[in-house]
PDB file of N, CA and C in Angstrom:
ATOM      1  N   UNK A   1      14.282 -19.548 -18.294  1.00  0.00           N
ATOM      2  CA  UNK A   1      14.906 -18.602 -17.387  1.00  0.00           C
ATOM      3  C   UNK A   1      13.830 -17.920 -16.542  1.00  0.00           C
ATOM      4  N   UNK A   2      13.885 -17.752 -15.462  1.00  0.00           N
ATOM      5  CA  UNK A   2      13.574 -17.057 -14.460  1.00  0.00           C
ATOM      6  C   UNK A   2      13.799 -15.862 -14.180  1.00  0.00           C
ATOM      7  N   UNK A   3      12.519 -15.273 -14.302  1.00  0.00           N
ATOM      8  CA  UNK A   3      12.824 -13.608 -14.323  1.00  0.00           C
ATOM      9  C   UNK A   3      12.270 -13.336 -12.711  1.00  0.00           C
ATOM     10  N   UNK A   4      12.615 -11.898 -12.375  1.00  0.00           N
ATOM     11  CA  UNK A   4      12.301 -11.070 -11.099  1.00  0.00           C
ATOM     12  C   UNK A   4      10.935 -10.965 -11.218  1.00  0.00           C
ATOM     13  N   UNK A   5      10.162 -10.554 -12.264  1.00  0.00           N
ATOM     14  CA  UNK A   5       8.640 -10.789 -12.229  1.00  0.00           C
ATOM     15  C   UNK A   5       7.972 -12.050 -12.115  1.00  0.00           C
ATOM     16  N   UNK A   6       8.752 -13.085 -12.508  1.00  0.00           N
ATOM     17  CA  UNK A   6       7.874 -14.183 -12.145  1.00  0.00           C
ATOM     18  C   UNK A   6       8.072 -14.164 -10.728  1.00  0.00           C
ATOM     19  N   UNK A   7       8.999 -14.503 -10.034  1.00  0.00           N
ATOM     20  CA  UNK A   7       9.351 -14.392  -8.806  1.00  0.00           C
ATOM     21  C   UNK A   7       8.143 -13.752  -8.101  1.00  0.00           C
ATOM     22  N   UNK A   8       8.204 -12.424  -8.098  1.00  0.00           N
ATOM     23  CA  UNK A   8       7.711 -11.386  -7.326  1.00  0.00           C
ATOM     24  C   UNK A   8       5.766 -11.562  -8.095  1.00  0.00           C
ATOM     25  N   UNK A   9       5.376 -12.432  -9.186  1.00  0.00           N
ATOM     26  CA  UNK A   9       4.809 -13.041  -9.024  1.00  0.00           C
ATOM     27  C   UNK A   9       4.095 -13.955  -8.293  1.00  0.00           C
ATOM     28  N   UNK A  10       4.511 -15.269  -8.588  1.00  0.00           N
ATOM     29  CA  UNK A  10       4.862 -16.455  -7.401  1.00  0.00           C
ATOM     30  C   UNK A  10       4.965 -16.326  -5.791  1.00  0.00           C
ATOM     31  N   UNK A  11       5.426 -15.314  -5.361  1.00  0.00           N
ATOM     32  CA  UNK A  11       5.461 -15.157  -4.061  1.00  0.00           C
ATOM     33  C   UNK A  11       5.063 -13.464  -3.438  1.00  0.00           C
ATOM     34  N   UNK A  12       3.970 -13.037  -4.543  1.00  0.00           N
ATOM     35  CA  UNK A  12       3.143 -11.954  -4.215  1.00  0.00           C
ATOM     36  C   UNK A  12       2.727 -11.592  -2.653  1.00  0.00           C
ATOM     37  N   UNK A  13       2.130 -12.673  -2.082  1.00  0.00           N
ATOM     38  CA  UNK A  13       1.130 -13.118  -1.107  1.00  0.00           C
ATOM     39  C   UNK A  13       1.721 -13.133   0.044  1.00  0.00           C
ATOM     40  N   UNK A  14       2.765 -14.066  -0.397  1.00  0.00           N
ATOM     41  CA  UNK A  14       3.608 -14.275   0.975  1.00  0.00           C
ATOM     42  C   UNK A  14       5.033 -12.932   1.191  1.00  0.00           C
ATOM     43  N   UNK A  15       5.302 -12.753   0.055  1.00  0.00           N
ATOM     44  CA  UNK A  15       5.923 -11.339   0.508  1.00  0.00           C
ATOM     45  C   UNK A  15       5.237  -9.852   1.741  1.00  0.00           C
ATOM     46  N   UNK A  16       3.763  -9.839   0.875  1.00  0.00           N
ATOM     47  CA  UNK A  16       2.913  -8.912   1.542  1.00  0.00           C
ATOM     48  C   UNK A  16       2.618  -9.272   2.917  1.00  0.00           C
ATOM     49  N   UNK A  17       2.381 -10.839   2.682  1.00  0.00           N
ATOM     50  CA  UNK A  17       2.192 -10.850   4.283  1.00  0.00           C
ATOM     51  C   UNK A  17       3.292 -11.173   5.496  1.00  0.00           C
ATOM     52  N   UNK A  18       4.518 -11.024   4.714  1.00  0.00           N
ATOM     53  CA  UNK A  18       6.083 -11.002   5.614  1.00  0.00           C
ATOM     54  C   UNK A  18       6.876 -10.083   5.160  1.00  0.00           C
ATOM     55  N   UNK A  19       6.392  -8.837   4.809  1.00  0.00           N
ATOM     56  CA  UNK A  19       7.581  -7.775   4.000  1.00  0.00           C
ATOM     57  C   UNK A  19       9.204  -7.789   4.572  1.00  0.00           C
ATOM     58  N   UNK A  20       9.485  -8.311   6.354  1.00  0.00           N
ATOM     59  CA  UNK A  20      10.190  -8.007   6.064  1.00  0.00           C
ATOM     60  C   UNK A  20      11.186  -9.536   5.825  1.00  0.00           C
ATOM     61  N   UNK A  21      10.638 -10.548   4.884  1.00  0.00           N
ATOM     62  CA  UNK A  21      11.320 -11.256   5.009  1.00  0.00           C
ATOM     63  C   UNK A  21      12.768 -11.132   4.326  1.00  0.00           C
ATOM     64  N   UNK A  22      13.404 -12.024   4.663  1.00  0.00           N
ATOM     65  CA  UNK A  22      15.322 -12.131   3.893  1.00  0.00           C
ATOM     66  C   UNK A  22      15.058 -12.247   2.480  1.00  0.00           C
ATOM     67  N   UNK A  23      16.192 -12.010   1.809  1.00  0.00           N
ATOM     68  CA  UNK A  23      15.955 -12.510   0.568  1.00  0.00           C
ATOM     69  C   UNK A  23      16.975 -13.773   0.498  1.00  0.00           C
ATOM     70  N   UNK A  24      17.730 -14.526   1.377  1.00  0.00           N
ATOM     71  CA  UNK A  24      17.793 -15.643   1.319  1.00  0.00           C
ATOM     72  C   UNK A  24      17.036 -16.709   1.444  1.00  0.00           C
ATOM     73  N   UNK A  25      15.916 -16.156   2.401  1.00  0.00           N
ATOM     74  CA  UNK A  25      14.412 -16.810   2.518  1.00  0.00           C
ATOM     75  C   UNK A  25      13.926 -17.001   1.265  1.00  0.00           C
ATOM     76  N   UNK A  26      13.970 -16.031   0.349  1.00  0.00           N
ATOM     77  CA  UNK A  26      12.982 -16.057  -0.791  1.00  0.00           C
ATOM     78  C   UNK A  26      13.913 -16.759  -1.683  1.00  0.00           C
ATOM     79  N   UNK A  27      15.090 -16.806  -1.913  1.00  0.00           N
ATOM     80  CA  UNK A  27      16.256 -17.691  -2.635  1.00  0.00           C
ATOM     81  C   UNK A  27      15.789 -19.435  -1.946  1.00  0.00           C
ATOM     82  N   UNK A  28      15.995 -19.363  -1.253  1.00  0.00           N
ATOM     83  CA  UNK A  28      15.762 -21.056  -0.946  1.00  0.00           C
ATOM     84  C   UNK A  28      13.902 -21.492  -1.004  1.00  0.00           C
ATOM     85  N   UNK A  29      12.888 -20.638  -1.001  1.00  0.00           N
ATOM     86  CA  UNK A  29      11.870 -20.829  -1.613  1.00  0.00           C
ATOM     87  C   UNK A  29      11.579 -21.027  -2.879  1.00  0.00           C
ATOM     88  N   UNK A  30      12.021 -19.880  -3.760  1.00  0.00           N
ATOM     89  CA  UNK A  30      12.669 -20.511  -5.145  1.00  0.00           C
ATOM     90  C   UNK A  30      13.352 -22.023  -5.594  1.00  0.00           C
ATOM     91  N   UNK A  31      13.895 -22.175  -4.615  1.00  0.00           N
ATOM     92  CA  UNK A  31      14.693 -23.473  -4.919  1.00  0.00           C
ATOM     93  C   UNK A  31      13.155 -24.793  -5.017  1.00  0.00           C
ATOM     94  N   UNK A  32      12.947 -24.781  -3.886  1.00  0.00           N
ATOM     95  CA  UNK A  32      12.234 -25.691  -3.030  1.00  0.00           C
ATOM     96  C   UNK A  32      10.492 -25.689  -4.233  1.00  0.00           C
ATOM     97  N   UNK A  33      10.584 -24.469  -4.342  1.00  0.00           N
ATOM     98  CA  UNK A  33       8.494 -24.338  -4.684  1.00  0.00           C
ATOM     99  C   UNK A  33       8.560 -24.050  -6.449  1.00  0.00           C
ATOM    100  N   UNK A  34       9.627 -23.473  -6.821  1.00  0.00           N
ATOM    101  CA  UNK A  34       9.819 -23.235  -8.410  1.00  0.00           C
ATOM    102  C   UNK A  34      10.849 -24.280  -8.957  1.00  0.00           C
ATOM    103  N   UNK A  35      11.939 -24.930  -8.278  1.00  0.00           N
ATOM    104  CA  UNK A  35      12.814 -25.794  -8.707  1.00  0.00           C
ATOM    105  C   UNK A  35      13.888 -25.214  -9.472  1.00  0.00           C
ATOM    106  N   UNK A  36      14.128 -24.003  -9.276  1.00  0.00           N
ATOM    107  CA  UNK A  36      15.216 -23.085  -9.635  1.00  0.00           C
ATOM    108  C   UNK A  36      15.853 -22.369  -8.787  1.00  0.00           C
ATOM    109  N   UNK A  37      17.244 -22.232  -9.379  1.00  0.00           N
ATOM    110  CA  UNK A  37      18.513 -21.593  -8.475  1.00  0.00           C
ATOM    111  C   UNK A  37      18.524 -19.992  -9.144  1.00  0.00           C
ATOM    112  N   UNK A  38      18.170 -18.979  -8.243  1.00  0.00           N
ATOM    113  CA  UNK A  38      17.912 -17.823  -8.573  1.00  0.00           C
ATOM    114  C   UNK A  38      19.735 -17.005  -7.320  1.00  0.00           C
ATOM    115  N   UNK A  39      19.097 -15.405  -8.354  1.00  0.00           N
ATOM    116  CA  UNK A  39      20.607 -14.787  -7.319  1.00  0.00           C
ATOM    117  C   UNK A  39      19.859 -14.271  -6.313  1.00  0.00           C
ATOM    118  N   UNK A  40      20.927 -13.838  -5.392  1.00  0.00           N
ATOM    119  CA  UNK A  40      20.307 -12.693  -4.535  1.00  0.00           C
ATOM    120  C   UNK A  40      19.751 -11.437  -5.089  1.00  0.00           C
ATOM    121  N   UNK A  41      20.159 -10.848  -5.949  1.00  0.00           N
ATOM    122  CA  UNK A  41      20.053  -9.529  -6.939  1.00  0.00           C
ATOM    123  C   UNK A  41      18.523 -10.339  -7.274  1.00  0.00           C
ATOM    124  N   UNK A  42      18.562 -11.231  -8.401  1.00  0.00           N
ATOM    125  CA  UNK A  42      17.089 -11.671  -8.453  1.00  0.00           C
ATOM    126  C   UNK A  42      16.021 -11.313  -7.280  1.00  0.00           C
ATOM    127  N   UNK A  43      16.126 -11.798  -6.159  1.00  0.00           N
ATOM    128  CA  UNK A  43      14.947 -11.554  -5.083  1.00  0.00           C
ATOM    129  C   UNK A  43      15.299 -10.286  -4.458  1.00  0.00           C
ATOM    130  N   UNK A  44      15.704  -9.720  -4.686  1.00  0.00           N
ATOM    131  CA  UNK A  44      15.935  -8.374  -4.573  1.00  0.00           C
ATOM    132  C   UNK A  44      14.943  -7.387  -5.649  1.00  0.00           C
ATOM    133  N   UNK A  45      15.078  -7.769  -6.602  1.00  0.00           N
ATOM    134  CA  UNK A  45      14.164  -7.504  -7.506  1.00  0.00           C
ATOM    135  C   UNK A  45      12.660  -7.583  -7.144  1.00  0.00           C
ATOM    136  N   UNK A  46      12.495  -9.207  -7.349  1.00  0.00           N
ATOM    137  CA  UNK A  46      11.291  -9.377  -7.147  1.00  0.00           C
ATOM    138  C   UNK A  46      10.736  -9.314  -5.953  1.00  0.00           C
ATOM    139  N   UNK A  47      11.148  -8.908  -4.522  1.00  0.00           N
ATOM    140  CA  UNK A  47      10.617  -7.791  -3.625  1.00  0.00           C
ATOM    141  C   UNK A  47      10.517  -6.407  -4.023  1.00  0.00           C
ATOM    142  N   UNK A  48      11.535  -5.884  -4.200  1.00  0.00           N
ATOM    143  CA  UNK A  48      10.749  -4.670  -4.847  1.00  0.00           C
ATOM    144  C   UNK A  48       9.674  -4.058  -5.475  1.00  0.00           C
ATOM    145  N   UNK A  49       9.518  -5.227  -6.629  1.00  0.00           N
ATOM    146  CA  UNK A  49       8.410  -5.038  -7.140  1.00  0.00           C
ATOM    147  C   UNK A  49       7.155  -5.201  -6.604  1.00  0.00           C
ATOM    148  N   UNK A  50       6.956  -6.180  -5.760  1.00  0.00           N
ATOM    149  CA  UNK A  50       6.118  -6.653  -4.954  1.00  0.00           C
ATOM    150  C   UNK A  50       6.206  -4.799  -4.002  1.00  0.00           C
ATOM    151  N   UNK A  51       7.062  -4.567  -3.056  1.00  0.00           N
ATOM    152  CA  UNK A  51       6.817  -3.563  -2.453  1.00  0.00           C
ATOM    153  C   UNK A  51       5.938  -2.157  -3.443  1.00  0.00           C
ATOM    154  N   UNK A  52       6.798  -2.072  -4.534  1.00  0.00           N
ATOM    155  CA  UNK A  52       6.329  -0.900  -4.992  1.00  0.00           C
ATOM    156  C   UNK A  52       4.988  -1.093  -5.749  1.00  0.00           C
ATOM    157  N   UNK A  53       4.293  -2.080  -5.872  1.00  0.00           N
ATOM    158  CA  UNK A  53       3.025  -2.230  -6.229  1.00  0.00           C
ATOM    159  C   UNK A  53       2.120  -2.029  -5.081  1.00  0.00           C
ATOM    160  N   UNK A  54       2.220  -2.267  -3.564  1.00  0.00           N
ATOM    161  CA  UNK A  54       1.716  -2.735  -2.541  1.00  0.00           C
ATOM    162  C   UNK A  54       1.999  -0.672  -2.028  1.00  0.00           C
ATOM    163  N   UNK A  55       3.015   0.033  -2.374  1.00  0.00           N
ATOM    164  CA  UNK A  55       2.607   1.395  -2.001  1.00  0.00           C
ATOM    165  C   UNK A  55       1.879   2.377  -3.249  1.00  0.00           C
ATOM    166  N   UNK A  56       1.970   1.912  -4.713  1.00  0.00           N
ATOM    167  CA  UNK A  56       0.982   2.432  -5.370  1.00  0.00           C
ATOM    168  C   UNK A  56      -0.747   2.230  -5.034  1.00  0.00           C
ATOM    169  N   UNK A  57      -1.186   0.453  -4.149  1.00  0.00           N
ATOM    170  CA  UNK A  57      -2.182   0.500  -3.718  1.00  0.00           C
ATOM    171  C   UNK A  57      -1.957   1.748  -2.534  1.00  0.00           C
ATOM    172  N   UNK A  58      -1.967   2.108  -1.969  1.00  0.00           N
ATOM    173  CA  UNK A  58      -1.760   2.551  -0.634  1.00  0.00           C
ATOM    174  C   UNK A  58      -2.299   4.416  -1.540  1.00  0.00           C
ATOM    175  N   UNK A  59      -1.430   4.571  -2.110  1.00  0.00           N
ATOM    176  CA  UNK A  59      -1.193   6.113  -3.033  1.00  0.00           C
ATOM    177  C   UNK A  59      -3.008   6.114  -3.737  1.00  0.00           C
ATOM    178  N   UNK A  60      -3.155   5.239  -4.406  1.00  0.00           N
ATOM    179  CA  UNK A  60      -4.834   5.401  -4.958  1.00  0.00           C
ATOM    180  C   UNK A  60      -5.504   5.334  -4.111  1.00  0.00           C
ATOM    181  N   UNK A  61      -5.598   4.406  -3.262  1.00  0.00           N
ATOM    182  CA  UNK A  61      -6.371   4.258  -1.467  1.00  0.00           C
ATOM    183  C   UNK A  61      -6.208   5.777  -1.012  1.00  0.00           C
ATOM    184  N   UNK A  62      -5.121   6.419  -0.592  1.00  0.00           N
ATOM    185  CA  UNK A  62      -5.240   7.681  -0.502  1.00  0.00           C
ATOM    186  C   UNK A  62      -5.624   8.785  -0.656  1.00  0.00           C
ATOM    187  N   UNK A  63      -5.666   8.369  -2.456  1.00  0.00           N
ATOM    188  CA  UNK A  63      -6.612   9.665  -3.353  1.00  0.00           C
ATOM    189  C   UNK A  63      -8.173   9.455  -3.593  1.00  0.00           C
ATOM    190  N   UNK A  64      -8.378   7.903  -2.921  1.00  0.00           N
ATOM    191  CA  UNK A  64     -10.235   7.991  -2.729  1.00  0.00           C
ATOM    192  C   UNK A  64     -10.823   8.766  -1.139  1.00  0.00           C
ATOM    193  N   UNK A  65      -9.483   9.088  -0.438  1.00  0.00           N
ATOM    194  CA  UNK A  65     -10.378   9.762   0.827  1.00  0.00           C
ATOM    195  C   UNK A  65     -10.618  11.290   0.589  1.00  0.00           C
ATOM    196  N   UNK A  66      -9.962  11.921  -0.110  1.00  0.00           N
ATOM    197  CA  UNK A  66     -10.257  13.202  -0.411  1.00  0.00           C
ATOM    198  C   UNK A  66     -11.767  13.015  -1.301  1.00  0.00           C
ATOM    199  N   UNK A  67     -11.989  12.093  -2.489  1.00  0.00           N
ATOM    200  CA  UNK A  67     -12.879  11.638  -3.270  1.00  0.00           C
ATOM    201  C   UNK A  67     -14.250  11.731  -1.851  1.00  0.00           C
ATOM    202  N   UNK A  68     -13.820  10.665  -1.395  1.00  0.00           N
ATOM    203  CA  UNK A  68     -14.924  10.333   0.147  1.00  0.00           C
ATOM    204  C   UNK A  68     -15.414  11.657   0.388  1.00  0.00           C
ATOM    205  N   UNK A  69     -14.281  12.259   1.360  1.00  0.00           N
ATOM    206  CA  UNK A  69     -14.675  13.610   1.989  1.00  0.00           C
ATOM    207  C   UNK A  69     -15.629  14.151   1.099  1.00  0.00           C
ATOM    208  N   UNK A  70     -14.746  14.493   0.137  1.00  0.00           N
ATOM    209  CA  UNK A  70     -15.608  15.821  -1.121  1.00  0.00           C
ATOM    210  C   UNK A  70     -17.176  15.244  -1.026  1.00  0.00           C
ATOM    211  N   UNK A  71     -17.255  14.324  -1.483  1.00  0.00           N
ATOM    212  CA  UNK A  71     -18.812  13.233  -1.705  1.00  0.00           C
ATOM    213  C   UNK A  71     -19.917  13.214  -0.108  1.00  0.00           C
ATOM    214  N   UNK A  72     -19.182  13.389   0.933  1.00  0.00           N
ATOM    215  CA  UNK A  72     -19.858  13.637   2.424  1.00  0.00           C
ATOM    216  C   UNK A  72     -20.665  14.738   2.346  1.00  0.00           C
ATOM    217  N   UNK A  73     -19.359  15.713   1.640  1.00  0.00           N
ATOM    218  CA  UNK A  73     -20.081  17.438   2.260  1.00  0.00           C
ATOM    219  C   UNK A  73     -21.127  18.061   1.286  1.00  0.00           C
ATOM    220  N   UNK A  74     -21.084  16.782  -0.061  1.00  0.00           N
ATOM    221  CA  UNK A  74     -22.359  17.515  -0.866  1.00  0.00           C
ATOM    222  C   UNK A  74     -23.227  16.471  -0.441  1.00  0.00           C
ATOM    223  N   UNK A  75     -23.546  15.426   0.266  1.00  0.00           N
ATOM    224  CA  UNK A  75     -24.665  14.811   0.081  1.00  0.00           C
ATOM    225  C   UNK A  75     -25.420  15.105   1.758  1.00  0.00           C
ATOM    226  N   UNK A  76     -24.414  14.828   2.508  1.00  0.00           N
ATOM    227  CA  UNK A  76     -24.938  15.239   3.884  1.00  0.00           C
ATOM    228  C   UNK A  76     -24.875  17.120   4.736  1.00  0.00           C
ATOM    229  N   UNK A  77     -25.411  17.774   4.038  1.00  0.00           N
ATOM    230  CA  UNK A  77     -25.112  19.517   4.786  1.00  0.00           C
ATOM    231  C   UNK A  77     -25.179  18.704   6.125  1.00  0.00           C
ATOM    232  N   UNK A  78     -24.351  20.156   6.623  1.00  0.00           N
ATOM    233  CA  UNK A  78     -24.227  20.339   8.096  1.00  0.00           C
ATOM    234  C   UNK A  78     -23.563  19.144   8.602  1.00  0.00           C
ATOM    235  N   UNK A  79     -22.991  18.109   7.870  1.00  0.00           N
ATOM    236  CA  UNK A  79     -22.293  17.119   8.540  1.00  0.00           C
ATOM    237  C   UNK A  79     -20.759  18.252   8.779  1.00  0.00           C
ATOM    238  N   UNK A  80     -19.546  16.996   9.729  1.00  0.00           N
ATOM    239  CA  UNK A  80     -18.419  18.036  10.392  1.00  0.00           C
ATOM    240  C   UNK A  80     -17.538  16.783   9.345  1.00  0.00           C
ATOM    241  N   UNK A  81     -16.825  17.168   8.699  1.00  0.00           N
ATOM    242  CA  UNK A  81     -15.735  16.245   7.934  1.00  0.00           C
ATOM    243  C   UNK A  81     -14.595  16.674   7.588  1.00  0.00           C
ATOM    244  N   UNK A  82     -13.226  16.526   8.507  1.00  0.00           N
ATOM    245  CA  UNK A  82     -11.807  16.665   8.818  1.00  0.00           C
ATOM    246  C   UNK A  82     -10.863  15.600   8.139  1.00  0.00           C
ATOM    247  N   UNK A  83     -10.024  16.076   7.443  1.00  0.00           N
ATOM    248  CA  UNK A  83      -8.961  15.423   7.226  1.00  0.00           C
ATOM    249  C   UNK A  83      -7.890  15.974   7.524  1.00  0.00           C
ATOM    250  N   UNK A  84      -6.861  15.258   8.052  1.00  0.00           N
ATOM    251  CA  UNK A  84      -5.956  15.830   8.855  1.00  0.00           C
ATOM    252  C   UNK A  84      -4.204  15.299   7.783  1.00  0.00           C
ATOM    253  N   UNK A  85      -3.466  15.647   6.851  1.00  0.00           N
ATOM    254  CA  UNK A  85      -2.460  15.467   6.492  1.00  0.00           C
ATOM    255  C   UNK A  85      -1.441  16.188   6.794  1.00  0.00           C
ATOM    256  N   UNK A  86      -0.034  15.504   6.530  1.00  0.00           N
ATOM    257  CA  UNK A  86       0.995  15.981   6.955  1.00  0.00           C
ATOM    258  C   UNK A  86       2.167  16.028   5.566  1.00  0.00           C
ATOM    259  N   UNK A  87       2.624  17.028   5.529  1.00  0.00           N
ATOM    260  CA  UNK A  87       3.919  17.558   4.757  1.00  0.00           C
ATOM    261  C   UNK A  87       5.107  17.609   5.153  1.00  0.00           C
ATOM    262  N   UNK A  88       5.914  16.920   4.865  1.00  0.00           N
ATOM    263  CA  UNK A  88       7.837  17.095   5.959  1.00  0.00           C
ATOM    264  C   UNK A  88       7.866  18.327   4.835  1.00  0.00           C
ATOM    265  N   UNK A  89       7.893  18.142   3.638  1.00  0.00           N
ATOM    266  CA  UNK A  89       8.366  19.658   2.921  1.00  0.00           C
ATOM    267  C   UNK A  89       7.174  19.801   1.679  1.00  0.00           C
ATOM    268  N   UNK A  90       7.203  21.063   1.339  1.00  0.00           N
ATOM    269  CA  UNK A  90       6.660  21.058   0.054  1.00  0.00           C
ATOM    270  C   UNK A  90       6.513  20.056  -1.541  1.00  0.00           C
ATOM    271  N   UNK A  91       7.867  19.785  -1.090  1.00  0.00           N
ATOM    272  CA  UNK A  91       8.029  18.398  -2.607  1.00  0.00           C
ATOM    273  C   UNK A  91       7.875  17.446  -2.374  1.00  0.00           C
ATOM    274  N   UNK A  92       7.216  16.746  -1.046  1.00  0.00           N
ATOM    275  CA  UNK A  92       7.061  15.683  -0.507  1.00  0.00           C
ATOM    276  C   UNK A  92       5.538  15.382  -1.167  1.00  0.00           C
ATOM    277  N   UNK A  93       4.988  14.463  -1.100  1.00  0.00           N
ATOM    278  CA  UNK A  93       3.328  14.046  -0.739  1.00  0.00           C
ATOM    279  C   UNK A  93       2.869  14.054   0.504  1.00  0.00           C
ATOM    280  N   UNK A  94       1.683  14.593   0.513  1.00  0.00           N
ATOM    281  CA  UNK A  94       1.141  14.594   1.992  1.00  0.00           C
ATOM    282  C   UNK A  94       1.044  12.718   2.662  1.00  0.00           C
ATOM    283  N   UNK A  95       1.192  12.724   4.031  1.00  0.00           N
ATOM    284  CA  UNK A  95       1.159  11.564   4.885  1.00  0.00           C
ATOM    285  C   UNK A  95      -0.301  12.161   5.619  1.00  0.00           C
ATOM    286  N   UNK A  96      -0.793  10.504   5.508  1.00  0.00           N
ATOM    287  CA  UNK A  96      -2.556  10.783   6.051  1.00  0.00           C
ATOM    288  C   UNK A  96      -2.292  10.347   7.740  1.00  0.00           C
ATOM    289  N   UNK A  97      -2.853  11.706   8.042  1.00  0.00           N
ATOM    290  CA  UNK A  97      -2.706  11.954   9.549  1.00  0.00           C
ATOM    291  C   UNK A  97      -4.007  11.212  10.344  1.00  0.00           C
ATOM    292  N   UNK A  98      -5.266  11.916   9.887  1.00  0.00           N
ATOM    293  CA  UNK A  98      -6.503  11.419  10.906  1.00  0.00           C
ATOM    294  C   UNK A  98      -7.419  11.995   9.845  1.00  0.00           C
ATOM    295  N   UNK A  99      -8.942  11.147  10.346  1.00  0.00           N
ATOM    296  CA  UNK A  99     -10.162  11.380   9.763  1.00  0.00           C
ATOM    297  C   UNK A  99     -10.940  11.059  10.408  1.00  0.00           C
ATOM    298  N   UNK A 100     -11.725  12.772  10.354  1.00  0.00           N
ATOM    299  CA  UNK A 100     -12.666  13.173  11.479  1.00  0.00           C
ATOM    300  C   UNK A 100     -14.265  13.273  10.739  1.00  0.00           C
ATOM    301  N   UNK A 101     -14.991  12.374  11.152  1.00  0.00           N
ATOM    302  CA  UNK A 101     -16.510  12.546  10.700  1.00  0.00           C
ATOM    303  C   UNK A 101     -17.504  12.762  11.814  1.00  0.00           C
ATOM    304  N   UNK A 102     -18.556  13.584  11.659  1.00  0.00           N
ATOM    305  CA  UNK A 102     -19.323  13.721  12.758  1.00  0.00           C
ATOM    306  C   UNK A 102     -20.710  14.449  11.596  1.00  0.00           C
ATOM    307  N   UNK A 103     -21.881  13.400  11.440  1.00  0.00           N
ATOM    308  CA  UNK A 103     -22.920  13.304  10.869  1.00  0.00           C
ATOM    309  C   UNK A 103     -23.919  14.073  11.427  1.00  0.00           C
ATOM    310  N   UNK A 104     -24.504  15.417  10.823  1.00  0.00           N
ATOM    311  CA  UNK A 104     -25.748  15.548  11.093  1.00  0.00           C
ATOM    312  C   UNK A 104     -26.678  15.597  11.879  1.00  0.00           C
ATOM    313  N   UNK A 105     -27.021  14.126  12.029  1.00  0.00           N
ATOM    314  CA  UNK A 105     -27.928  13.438  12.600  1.00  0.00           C
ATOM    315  C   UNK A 105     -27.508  13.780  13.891  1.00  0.00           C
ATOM    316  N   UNK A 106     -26.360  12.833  13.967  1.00  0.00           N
ATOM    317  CA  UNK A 106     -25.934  12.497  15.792  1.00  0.00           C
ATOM    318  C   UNK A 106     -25.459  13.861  15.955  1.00  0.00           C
ATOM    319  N   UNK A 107     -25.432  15.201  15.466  1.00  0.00           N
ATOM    320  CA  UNK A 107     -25.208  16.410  16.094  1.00  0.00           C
ATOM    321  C   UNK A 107     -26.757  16.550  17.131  1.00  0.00           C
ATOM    322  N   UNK A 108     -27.373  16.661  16.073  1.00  0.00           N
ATOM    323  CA  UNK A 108     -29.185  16.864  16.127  1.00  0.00           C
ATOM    324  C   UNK A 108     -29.514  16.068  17.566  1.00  0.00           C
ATOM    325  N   UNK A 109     -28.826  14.648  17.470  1.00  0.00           N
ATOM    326  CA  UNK A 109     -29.194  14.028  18.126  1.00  0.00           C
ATOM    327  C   UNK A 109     -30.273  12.925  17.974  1.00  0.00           C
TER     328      UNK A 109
END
């Protein structure tokens, strides 16, 4: 039997690099590349999973730029280092707006 993780396995790669494909697309790929008859609910699944792994990268990627910043302003003084996030509400997570660096050096000149 064929589970939603193998699936979303198996077609990791090509999901990420066509998120928004059909999931009849991914039903007749199944057929064709695994040799199994899967449901729609199945690739439904195993996009999901595929998606929600692909925004937990995104969420840790996120929490190394604050890491970054912090690590700029003790090693380089007098450097200029901006991060710019956004809040729709308080219970939300911030959305990464812009990032502003300006070194030292090239102030000095």
């Amino acid at each position: 039997m064929v589970t939603a993780v193998m699936i979303a396995q198996h077609f990791e790669v090509t999901i990420k690099d066509h998120p928004k494909m059909k999931l009849r697309e991914i039903q007749i790929k199944c057929g064709f590349e695994m040799h199994v008859n899967v449901t729609i609910d199945c690739c439904y699944r195993a996009k999901k999973i595929v998606k929600e792994k692909m925004a937990g990268n995104h969420k840790k990627e996120f929490g190394l730029l604050w890491d970054y910043a912090h690590e700029l302003r003790s090693k380089m003084l007098g450097s200029t280092i901006k991060m710019v996030v956004q809040r729709v509400t308080i219970d939300f997570l911030p959305h990464f707006k812009r990032y502003y660096v300006c070194f030292d050096a090239l102030k000095r000149g």
